[in-house]
C-alpha atoms as a PDB file:
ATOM      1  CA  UNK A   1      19.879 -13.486  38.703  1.00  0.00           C
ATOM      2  CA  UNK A   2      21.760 -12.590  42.181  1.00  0.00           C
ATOM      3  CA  UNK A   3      23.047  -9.212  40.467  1.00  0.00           C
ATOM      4  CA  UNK A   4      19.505  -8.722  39.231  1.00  0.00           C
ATOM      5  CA  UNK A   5      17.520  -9.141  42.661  1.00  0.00           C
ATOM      6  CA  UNK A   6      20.512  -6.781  43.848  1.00  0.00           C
ATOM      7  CA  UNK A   7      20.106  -4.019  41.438  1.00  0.00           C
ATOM      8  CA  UNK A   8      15.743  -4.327  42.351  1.00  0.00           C
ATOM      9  CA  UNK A   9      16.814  -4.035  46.387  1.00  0.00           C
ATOM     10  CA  UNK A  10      19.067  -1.153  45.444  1.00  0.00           C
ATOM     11  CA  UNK A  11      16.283   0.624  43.778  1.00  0.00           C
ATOM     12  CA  UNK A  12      13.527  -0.411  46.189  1.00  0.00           C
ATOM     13  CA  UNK A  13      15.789   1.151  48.838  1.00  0.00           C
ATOM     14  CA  UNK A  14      15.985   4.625  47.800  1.00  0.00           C
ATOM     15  CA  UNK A  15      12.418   4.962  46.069  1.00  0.00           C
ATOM     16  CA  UNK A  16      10.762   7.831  47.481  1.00  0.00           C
ATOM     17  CA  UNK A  17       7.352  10.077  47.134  1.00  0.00           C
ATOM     18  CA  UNK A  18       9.340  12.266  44.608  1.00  0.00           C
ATOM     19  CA  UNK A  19       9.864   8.915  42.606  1.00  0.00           C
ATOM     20  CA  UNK A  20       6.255   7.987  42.555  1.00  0.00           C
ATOM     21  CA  UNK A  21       5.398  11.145  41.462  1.00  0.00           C
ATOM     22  CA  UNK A  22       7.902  11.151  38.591  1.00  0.00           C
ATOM     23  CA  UNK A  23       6.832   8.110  37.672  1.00  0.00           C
ATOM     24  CA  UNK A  24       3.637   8.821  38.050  1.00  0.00           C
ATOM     25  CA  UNK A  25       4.058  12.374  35.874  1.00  0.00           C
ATOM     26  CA  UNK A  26       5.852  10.392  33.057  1.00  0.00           C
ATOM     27  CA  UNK A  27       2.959   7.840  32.622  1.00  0.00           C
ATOM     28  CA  UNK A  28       0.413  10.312  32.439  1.00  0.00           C
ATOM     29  CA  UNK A  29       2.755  11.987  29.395  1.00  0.00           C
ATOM     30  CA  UNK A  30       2.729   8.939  27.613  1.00  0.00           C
ATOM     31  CA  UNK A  31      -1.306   7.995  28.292  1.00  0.00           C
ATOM     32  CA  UNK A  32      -1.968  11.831  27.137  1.00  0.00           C
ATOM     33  CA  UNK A  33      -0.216  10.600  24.226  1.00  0.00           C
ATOM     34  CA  UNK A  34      -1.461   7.984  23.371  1.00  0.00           C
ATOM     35  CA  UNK A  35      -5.297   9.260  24.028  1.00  0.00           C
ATOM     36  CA  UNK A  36      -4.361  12.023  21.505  1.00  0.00           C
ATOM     37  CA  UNK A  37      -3.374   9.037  18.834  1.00  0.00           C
ATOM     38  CA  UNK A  38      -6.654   7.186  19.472  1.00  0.00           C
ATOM     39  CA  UNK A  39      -8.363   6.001  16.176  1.00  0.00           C
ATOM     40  CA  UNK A  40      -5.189   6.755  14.110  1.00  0.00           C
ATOM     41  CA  UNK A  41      -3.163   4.587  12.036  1.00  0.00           C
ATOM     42  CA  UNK A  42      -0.144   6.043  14.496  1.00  0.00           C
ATOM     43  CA  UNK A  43      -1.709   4.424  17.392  1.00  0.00           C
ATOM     44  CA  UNK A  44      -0.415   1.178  16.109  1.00  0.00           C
ATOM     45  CA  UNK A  45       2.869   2.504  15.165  1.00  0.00           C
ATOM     46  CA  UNK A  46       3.827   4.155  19.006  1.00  0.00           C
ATOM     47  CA  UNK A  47       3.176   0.913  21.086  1.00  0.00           C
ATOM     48  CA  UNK A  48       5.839  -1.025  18.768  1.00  0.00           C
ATOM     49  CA  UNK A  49       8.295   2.010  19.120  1.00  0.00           C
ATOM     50  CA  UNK A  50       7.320   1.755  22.972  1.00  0.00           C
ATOM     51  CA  UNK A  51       8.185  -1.993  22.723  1.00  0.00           C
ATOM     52  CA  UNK A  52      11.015  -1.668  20.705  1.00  0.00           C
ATOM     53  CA  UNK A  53      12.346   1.265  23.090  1.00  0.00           C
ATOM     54  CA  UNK A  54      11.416  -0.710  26.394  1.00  0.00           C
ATOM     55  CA  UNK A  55      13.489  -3.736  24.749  1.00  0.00           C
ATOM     56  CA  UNK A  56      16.518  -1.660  23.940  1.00  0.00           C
ATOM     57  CA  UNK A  57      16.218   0.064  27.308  1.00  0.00           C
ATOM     58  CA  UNK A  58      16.117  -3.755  28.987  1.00  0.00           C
ATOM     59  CA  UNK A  59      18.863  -5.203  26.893  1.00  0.00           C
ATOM     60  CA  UNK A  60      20.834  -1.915  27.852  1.00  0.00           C
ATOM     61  CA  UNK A  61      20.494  -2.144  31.185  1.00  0.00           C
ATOM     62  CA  UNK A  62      20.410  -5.654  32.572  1.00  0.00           C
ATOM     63  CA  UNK A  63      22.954  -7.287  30.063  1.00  0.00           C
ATOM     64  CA  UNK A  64      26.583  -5.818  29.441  1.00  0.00           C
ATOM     65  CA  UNK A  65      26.940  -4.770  25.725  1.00  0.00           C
ATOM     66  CA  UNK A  66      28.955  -2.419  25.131  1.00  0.00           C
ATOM     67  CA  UNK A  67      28.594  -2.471  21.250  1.00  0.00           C
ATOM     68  CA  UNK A  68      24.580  -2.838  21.152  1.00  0.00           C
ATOM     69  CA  UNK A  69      24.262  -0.009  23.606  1.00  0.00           C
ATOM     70  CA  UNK A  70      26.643   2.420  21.579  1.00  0.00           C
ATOM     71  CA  UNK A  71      24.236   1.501  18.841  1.00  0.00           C
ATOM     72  CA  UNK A  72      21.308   1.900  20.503  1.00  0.00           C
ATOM     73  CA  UNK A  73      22.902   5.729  21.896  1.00  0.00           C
ATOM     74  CA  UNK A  74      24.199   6.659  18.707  1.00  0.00           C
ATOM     75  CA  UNK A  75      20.500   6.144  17.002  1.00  0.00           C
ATOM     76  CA  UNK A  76      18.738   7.441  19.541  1.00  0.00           C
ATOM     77  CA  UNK A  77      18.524  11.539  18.511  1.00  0.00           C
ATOM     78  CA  UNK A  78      17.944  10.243  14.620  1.00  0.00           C
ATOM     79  CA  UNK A  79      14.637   8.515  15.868  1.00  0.00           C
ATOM     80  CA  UNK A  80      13.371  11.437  18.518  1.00  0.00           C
ATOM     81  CA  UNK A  81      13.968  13.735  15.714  1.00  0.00           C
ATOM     82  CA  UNK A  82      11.868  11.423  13.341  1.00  0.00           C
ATOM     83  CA  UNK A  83       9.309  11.433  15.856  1.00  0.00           C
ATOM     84  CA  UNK A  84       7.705  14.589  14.739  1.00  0.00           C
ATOM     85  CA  UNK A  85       8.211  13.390  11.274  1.00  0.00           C
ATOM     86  CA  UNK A  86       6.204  10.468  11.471  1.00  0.00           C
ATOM     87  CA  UNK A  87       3.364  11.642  13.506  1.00  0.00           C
ATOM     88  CA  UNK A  88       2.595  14.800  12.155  1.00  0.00           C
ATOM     89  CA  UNK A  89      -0.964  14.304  10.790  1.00  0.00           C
ATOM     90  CA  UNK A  90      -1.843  12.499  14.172  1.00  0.00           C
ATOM     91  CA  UNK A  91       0.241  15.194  16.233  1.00  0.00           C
ATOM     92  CA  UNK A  92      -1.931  18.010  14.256  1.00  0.00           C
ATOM     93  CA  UNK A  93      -5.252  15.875  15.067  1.00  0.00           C
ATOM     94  CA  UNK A  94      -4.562  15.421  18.676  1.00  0.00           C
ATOM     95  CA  UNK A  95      -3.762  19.117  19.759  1.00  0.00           C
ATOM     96  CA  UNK A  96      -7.292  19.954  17.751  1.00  0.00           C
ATOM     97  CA  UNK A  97      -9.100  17.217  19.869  1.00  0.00           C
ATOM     98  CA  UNK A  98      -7.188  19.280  22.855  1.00  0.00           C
ATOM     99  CA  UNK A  99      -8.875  22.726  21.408  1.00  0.00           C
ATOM    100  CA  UNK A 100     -12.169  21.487  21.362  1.00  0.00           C
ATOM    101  CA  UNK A 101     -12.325  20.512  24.650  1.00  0.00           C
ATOM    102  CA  UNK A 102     -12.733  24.103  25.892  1.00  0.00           C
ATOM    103  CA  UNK A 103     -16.297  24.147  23.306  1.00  0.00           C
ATOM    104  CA  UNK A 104     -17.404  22.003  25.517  1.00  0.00           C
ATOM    105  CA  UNK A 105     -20.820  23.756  27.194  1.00  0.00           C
ATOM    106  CA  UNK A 106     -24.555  22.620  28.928  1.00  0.00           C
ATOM    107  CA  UNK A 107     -26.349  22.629  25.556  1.00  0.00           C
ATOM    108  CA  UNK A 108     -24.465  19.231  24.792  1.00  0.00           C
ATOM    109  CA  UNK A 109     -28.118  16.872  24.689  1.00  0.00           C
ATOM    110  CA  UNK A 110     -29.310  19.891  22.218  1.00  0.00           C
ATOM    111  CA  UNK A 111     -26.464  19.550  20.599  1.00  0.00           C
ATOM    112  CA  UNK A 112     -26.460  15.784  20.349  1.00  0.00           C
ATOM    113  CA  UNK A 113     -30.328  15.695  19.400  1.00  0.00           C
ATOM    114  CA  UNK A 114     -29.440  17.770  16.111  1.00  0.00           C
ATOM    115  CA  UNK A 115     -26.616  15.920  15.603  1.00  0.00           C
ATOM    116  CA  UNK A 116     -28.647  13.001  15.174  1.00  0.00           C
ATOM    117  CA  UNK A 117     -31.511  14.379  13.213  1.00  0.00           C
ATOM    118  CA  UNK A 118     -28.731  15.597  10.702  1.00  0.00           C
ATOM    119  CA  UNK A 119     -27.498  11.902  10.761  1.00  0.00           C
ATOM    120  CA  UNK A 120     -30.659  10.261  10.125  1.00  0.00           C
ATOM    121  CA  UNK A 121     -30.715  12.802   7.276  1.00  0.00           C
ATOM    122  CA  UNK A 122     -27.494  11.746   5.641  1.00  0.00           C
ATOM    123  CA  UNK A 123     -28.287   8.065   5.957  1.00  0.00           C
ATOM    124  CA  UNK A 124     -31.840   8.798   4.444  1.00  0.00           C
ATOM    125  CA  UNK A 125     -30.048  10.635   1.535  1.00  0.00           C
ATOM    126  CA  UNK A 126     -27.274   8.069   1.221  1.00  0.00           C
ATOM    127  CA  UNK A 127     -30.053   5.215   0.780  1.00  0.00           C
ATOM    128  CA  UNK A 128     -32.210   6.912  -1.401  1.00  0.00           C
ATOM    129  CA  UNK A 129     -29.588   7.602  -3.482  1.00  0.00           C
ATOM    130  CA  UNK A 130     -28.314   4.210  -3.590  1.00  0.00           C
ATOM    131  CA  UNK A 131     -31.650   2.914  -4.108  1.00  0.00           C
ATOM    132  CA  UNK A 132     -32.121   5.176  -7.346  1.00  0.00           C
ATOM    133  CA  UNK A 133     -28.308   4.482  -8.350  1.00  0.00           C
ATOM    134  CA  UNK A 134     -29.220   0.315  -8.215  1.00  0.00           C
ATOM    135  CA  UNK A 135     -32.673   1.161 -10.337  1.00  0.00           C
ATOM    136  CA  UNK A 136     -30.470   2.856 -13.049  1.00  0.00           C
ATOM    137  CA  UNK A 137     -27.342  -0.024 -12.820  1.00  0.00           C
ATOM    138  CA  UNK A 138     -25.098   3.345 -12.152  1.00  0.00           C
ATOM    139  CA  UNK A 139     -21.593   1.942 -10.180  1.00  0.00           C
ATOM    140  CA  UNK A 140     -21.296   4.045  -7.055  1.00  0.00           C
ATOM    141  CA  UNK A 141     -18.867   3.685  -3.605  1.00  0.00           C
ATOM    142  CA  UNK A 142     -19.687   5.862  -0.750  1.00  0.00           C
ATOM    143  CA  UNK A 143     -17.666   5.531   2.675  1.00  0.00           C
ATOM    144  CA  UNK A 144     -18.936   6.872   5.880  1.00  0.00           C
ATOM    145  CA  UNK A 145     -16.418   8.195   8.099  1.00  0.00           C
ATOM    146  CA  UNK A 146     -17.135   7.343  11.757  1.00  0.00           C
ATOM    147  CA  UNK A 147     -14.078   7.843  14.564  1.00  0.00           C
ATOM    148  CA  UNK A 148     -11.123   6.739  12.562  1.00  0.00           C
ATOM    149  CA  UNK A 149      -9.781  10.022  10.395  1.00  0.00           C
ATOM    150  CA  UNK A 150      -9.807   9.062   6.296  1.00  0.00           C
ATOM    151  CA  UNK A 151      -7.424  12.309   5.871  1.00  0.00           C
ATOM    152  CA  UNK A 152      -4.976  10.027   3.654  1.00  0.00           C
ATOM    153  CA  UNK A 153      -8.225   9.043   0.738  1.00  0.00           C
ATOM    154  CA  UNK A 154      -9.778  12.262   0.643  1.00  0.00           C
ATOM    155  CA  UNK A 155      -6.472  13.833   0.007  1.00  0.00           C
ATOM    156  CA  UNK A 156      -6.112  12.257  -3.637  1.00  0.00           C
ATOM    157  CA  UNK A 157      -9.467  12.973  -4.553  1.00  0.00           C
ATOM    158  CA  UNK A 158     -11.623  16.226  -5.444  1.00  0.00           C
ATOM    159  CA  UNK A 159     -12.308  18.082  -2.344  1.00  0.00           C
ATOM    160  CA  UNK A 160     -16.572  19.320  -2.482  1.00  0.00           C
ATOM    161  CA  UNK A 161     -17.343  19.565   1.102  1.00  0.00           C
ATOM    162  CA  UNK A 162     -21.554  20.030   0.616  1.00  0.00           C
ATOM    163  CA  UNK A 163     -24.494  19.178   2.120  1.00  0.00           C
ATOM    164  CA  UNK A 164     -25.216  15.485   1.406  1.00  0.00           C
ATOM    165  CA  UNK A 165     -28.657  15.048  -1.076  1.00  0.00           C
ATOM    166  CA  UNK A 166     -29.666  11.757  -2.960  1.00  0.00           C
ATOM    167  CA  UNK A 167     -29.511  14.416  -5.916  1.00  0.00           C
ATOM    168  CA  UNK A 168     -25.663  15.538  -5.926  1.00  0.00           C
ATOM    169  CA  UNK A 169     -24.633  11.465  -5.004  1.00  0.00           C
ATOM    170  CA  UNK A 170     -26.786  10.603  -8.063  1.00  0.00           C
ATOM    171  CA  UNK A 171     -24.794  13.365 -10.166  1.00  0.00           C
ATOM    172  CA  UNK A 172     -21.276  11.974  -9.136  1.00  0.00           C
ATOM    173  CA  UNK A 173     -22.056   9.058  -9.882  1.00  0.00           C
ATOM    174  CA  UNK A 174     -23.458   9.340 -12.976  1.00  0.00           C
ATOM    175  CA  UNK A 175     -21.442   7.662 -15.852  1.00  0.00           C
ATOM    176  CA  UNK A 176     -18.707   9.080 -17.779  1.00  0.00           C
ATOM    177  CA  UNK A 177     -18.610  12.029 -15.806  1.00  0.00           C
ATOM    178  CA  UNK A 178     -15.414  13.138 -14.250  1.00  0.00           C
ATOM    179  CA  UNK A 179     -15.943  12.343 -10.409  1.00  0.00           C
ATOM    180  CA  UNK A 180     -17.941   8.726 -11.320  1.00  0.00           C
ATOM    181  CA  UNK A 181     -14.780   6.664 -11.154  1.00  0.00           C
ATOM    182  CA  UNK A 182     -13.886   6.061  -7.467  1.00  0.00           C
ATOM    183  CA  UNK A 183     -15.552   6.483  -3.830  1.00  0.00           C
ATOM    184  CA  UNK A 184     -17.406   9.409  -2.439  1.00  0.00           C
ATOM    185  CA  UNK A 185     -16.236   9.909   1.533  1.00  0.00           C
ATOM    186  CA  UNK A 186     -18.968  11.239   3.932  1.00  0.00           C
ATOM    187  CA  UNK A 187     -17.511  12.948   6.747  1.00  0.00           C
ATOM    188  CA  UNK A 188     -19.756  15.246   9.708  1.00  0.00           C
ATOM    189  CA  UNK A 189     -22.590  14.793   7.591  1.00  0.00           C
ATOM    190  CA  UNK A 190     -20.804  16.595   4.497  1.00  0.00           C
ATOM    191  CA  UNK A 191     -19.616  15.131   1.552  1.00  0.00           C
ATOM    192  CA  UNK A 192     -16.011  15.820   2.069  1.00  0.00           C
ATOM    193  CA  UNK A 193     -14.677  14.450  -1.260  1.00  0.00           C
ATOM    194  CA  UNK A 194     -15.144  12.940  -4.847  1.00  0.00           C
ATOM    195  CA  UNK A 195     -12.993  10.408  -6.994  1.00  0.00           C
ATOM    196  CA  UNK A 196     -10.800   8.788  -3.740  1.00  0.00           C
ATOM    197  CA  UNK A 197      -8.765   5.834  -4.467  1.00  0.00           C
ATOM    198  CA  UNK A 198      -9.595   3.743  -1.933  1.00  0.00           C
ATOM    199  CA  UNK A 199      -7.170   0.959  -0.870  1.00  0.00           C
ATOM    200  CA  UNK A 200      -8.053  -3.251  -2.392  1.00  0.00           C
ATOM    201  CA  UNK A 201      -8.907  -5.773  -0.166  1.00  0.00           C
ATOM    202  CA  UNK A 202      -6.157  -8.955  -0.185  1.00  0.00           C
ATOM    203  CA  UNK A 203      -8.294 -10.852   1.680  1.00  0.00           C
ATOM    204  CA  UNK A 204     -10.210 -14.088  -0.123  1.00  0.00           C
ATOM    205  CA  UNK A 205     -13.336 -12.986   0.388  1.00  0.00           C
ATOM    206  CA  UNK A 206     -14.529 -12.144  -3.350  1.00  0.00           C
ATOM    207  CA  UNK A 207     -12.749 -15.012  -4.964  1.00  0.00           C
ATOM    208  CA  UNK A 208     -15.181 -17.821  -3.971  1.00  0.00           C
ATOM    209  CA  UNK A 209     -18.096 -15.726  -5.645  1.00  0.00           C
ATOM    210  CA  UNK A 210     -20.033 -17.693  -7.906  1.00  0.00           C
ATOM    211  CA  UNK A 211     -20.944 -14.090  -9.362  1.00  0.00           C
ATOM    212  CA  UNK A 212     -18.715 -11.709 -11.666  1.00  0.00           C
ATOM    213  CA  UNK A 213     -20.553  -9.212 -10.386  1.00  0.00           C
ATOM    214  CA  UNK A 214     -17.428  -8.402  -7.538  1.00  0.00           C
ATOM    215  CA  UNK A 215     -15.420  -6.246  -9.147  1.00  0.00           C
ATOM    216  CA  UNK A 216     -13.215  -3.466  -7.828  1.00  0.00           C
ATOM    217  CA  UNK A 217     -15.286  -1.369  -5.796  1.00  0.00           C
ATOM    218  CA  UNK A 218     -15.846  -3.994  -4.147  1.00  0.00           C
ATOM    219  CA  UNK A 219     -12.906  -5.012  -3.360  1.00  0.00           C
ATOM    220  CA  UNK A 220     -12.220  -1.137  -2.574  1.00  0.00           C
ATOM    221  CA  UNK A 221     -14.942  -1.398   0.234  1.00  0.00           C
ATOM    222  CA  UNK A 222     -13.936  -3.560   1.434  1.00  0.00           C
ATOM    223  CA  UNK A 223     -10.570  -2.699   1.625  1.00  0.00           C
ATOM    224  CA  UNK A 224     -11.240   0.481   3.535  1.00  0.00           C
ATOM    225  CA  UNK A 225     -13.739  -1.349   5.862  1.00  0.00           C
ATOM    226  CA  UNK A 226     -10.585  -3.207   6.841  1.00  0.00           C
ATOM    227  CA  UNK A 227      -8.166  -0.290   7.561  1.00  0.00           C
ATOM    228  CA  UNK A 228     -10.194   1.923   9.357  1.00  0.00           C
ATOM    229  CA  UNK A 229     -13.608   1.569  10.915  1.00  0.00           C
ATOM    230  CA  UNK A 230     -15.808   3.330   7.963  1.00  0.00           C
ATOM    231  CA  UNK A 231     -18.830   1.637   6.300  1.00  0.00           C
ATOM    232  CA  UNK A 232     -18.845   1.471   2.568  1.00  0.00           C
ATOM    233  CA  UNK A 233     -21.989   1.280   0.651  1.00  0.00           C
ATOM    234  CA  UNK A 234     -21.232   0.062  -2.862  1.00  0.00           C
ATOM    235  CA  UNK A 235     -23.082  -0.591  -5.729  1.00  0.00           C
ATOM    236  CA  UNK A 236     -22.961  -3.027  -8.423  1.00  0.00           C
ATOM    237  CA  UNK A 237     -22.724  -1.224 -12.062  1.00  0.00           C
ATOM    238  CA  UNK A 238     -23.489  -4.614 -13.332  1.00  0.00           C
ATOM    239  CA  UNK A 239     -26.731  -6.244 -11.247  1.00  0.00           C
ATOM    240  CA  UNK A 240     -27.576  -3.158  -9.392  1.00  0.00           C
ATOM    241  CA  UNK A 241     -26.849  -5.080  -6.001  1.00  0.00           C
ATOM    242  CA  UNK A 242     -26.872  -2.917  -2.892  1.00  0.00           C
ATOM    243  CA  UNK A 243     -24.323  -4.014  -0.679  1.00  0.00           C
ATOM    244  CA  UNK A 244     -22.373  -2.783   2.476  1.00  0.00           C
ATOM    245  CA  UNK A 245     -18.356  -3.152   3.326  1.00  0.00           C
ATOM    246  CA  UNK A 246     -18.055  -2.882   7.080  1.00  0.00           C
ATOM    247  CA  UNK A 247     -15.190  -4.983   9.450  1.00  0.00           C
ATOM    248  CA  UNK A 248     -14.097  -6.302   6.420  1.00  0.00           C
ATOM    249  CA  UNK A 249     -17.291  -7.939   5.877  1.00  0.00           C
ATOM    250  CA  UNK A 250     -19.630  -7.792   3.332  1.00  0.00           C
ATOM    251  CA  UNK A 251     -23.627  -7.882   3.503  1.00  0.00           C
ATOM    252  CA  UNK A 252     -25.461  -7.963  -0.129  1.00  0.00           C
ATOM    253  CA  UNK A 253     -28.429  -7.728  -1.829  1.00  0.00           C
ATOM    254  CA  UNK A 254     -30.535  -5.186   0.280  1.00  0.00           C
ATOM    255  CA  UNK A 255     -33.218  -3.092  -0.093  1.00  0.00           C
ATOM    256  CA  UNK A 256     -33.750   0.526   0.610  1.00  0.00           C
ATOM    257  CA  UNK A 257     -35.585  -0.704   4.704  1.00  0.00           C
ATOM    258  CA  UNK A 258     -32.923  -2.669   4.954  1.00  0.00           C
ATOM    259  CA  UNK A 259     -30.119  -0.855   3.826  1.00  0.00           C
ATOM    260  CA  UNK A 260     -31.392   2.102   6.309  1.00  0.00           C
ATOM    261  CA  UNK A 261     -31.793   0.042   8.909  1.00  0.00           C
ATOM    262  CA  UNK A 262     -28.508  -1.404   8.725  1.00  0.00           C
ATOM    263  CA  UNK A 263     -26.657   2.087   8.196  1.00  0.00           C
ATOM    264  CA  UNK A 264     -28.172   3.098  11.808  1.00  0.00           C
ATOM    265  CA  UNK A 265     -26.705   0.005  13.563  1.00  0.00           C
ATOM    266  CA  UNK A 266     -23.045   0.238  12.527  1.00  0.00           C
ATOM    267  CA  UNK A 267     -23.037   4.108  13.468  1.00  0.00           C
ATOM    268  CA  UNK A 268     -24.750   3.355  16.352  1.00  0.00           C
ATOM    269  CA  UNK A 269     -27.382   5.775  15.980  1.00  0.00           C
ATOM    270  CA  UNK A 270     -29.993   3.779  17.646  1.00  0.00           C
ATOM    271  CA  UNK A 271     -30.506   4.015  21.490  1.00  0.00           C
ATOM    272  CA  UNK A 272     -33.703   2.945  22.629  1.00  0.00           C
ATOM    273  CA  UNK A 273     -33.827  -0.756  24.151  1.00  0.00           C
ATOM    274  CA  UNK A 274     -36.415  -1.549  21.218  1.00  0.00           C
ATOM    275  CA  UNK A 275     -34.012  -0.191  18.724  1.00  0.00           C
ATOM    276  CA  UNK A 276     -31.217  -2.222  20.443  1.00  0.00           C
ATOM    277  CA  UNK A 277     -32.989  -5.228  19.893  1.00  0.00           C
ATOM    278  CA  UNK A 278     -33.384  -4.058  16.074  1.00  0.00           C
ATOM    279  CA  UNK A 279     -29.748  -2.781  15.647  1.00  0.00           C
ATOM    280  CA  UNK A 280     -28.702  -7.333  17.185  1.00  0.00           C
ATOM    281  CA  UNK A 281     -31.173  -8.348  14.653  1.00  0.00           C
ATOM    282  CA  UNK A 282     -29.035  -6.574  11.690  1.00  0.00           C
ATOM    283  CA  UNK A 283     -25.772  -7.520  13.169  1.00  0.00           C
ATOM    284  CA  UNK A 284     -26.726 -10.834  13.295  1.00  0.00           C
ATOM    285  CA  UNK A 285     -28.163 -11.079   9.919  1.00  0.00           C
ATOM    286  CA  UNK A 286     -24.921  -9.481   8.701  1.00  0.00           C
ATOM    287  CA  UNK A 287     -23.033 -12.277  10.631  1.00  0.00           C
ATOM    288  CA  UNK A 288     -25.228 -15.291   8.643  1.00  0.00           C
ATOM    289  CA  UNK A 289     -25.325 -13.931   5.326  1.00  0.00           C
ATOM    290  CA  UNK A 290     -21.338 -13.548   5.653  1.00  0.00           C
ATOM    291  CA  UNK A 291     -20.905 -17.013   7.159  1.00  0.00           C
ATOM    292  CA  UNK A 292     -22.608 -18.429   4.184  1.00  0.00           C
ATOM    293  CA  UNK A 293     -19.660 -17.553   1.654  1.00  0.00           C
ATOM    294  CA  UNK A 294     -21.243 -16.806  -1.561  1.00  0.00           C
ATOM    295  CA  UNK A 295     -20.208 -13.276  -1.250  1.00  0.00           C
END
């Protein structure tokens, strides 16, 4: 402990203004980093190499060990070399977030105000289709992409990338064609792409069911609901049942009011204090029927 209050004097002594600023340059490397990560799976993934490296850098420096820290140098260029490896997708993300930034102009609010007239557009499409889909008992998953990227789903499906209408959803869906089996993925108010494999839940919410009616879409909404932050609107091919997948949670049984209604408060289209108030109300309704474990 004496050695160690030693070595913090010895460093205290000769810290200068050109030591706060590297310090100071190297944090804002790793926060520009990490801000470029945001909403990625990699997120997660850096802070445990961060923790891992501060460890190792700890171990390294406080404690003699000769063998751990030959380990620890001799792995070292494998892992920063891996680096670009492993974060590729996220690394190709960020420096596009970076890009847009200079789109950025004083039209934003007009901007913003079409943006959300072409939102209420898709969710009107997305629950009349669903509506029609539950009238006809016709299976259908459709995931809404909101922040987090679904580049990894979309991938393994059948890229469309078209204007979302209750008429093309309803001919996806539509049995035995070829795009019927799997989820449709909404993305910037397009749909992006057909026939994605979406991931299964594990958790135990489906198995205390009294209904067979939970089959594997959805399980597969709520299996995406749980990796990323999309909403899943599923329906049942067997009772019609409208249902949505969001947080991992699953709220059944709704109409086409409701189903709109609750669409607008987990994208957070609503703004107005009134619609606040409305947008609690669903999220709170979505918390009861949840709690009550049927589903």
């Amino acid at each position: 402990m004496s050695e160690l209050i030693s070595n913090f004097l010895f460093i205290w002594q000769r810290f200068t203004w050109a030591s706060l600023i590297d310090i100071l340059l190297v944090a804002a490397i790793f926060a520009v980093f990490l801000y470029l990560l945001r909403d990625t799976e990699g997120q997660t993934l850096m802070r445990g190499v961060l923790v891992v490296v501060i460890v190792f850098t700890l171990l390294t420096s406080i404690v003699n060990l000769p063998g751990f820290a030959w380990l620890v140098s001799t792995l070292t260029p494998v892992l920063i070399l891996s680096i670009p490896v492993i974060f590729a997708p996220e690394i190709r993300r960020g420096l596009g977030r970076m890009g847009n930034l200079g789109h950025l102009n004083f039209f934003s609010n007009k901007r913003s105000q079409r943006a959300t007239e072409q939102l209420e557009k898709t969710i009107k499409a997305v629950s009349d289709a669903a509506v029609q889909l539950s009238e006809r008992k016709h299976g259908a998953l459709i995931v809404l992409r909101r922040r987090q990227y679904l580049d990894q789903y979309y991938k393994n499906g059948v890229m469309i990338d078209a204007e979302v209408t209750p008429q093309l959803l309803l001919q996806i869906f539509y049995p035995n064609t070829p795009l019927h089996d799997g989820a449709v993925i909404i993305e910037d108010n397009r749909v992006k792409a057909a026939s994605c494999v979406m991931p299964l839940s594990s958790s135990g919410v489906l198995y205390v069911s009294v209904e067979r009616s939970l089959g594997l879409r959805h399980r597969a909404a709520l299996g995406i609901s749980e990796v990323s932050d999309a909403i899943a609107v599923v329906v049942s091919e067997e009772t019609g049942t409208i249902s949505i997948a969001q947080q991992g949670r699953l709220i059944r049984r709704l109409d086409s009011e409701r189903l709109r209604n609750s669409l607008r408060a987990f994208i957070n289209l609503q703004t107005t204090s009134q619609e606040k108030d409305g947008k609690r109300n669903i999220l709170n309704i979505f918390k009861k029927e949840t709690s009550k474990g049927e589903d």
